[in-house]
Protein backbone atom coordinates (compact mmCIF):
# COMPACT_ATOMS: atom_id res chain seq x y z
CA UNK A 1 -8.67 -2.12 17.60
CA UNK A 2 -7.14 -2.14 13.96
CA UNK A 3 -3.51 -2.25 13.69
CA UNK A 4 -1.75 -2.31 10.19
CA UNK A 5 2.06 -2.90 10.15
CA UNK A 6 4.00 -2.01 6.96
CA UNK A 7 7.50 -3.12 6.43
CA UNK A 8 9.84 -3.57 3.15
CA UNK A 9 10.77 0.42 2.42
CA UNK A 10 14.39 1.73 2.40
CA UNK A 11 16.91 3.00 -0.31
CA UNK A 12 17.02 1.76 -3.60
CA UNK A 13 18.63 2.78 -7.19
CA UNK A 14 16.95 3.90 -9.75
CA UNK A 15 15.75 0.63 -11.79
CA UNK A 16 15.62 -1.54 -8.84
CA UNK A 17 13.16 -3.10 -6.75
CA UNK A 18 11.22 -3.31 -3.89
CA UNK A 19 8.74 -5.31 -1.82
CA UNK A 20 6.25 -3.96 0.84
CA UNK A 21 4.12 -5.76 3.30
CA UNK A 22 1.46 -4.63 5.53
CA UNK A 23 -0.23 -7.09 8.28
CA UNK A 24 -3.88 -6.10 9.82
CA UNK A 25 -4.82 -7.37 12.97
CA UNK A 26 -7.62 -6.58 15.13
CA UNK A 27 -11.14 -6.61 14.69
CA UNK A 28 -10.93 -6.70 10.44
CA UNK A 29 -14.31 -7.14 8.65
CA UNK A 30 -13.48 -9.82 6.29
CA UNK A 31 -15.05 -7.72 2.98
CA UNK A 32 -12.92 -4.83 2.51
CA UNK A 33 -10.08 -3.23 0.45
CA UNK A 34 -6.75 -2.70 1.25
CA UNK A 35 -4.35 -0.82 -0.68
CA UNK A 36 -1.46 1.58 -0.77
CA UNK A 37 -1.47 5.45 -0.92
CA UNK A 38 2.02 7.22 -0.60
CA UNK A 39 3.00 10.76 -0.33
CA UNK A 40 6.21 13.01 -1.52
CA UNK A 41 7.79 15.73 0.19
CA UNK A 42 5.92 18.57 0.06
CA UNK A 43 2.73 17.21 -2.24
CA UNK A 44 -0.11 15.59 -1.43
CA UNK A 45 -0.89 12.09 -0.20
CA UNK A 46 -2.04 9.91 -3.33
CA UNK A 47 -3.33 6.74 -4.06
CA UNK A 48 -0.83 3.93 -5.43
CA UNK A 49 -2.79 1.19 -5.40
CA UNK A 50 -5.91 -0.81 -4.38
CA UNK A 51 -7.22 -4.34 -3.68
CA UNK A 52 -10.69 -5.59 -2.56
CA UNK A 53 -10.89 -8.73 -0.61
CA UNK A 54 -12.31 -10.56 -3.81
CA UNK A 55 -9.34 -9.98 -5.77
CA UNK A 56 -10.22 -6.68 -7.56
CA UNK A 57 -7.56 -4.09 -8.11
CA UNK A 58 -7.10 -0.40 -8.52
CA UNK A 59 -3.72 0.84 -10.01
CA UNK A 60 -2.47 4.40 -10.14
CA UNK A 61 -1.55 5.57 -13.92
CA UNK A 62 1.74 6.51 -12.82
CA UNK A 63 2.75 3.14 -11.66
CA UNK A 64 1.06 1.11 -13.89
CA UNK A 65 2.87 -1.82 -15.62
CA UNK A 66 5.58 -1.31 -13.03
CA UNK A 67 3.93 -2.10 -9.40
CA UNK A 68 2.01 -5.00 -8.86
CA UNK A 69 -0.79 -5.13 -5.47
CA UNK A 70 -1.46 -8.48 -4.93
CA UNK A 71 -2.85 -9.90 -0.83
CA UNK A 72 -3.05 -12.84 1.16
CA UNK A 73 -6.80 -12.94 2.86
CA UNK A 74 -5.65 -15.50 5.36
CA UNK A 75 -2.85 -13.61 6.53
CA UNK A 76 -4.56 -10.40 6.14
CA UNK A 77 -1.95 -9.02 4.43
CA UNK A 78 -1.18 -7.10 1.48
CA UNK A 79 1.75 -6.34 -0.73
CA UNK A 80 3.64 -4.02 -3.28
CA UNK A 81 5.80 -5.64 -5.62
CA UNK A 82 7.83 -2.37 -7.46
CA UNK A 83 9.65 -2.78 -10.23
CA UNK A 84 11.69 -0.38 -12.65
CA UNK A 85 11.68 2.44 -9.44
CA UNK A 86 11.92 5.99 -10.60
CA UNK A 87 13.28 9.09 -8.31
CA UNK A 88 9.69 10.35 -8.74
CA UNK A 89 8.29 7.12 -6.52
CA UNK A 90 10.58 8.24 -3.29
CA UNK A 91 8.20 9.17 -0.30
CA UNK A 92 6.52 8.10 2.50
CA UNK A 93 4.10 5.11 1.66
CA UNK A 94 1.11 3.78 3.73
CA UNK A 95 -0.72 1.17 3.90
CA UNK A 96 -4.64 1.36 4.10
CA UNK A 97 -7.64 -0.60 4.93
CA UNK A 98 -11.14 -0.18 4.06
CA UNK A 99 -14.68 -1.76 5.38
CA UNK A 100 -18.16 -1.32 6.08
CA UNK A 101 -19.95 -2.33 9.02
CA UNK A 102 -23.72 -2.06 8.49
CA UNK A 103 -24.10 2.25 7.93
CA UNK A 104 -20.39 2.78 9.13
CA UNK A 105 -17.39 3.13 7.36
CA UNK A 106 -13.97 2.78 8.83
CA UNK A 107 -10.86 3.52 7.39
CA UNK A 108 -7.10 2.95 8.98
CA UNK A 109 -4.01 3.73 8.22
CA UNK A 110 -0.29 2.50 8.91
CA UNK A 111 2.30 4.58 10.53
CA UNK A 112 4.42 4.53 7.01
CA UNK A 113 7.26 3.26 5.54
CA UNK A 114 9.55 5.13 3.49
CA UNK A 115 10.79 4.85 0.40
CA UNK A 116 14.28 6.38 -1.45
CA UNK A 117 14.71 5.93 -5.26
CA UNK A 118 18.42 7.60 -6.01
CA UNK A 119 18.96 8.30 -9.54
C-alpha cells in the first residue's frame, strides 16, 4: 500500500515563502512522476507542478519563475520551494504520484496540506 505524506503548508504573507514536502512509502515503482496539483475554494483541482523520476519537470504557467519542484529519489520524496506567494496560490495542495506497472496505471494522492497567502 502507497502512502504519501505532505507537510510544510500554513499561513503566509503575501511575498513570502514556503516549503512543502511529501514522503512515499509503500510498494513505489521506482520510474514514476511525482508532482503537485492544488485546488482553491470553490474551483477546480489543478496541476502545479510535475517531476519524473529522471529529473524532468512540468511547471504550471501560473507559477512559473516563482515555484521550484525539485525530489530526492532515495528518500522518495518530493518538494515545493514557493517563492513571491500571491493571494491567488491559497488552497488546498496535494501531493501526487504516478507509475506504471506492466498495462496498469496507478495514481495516489495525499490527504492535503493547506495553504493561506494573506495580502
Amino acid at each position: 500500500q502507497v502512502q504519501l505524506v505532505e507537510s510544510g503548508g500554513g499561513l503566509v504573507q503575501a511575498g513570502g515563502s514556503l516549503r512543502l514536502s511529501c514522503a512515499a512509502s509503500g510498494s513505489i515503482f521506482s520510474i514514476n512522476t511525482m508532482g503537485w496539483y492544488r485546488q482553491a475554494p470553490g474551483k477546480e483541482r489543478e496541476l502545479v507542478a510535475l517531476i519524473t523520476s529522471g529529473g524532468i519537470t512540468n511547471t504550471a504557467d501560473s507559477v512559473k519563475g516563482r515555484f521550484t519542484i525539485s525530489r530526492d529519489n532515495a528518500k522518495n520524496t518530493v518538494y515545493l520551494q514557493m517563492n513571491s506567494l500571491k493571494s491567488e496560490d491559497t488552497g488546498d495542495y496535494y501531493c501526487s504520484l504516478e507509475y506504471r506497472r506492466g498495462p496498469d496505471k496507478y495514481h495516489h494522492w495525499g490527504q492535503g496540506t493547506q495553504v493561506t497567502v494573506s495580502s
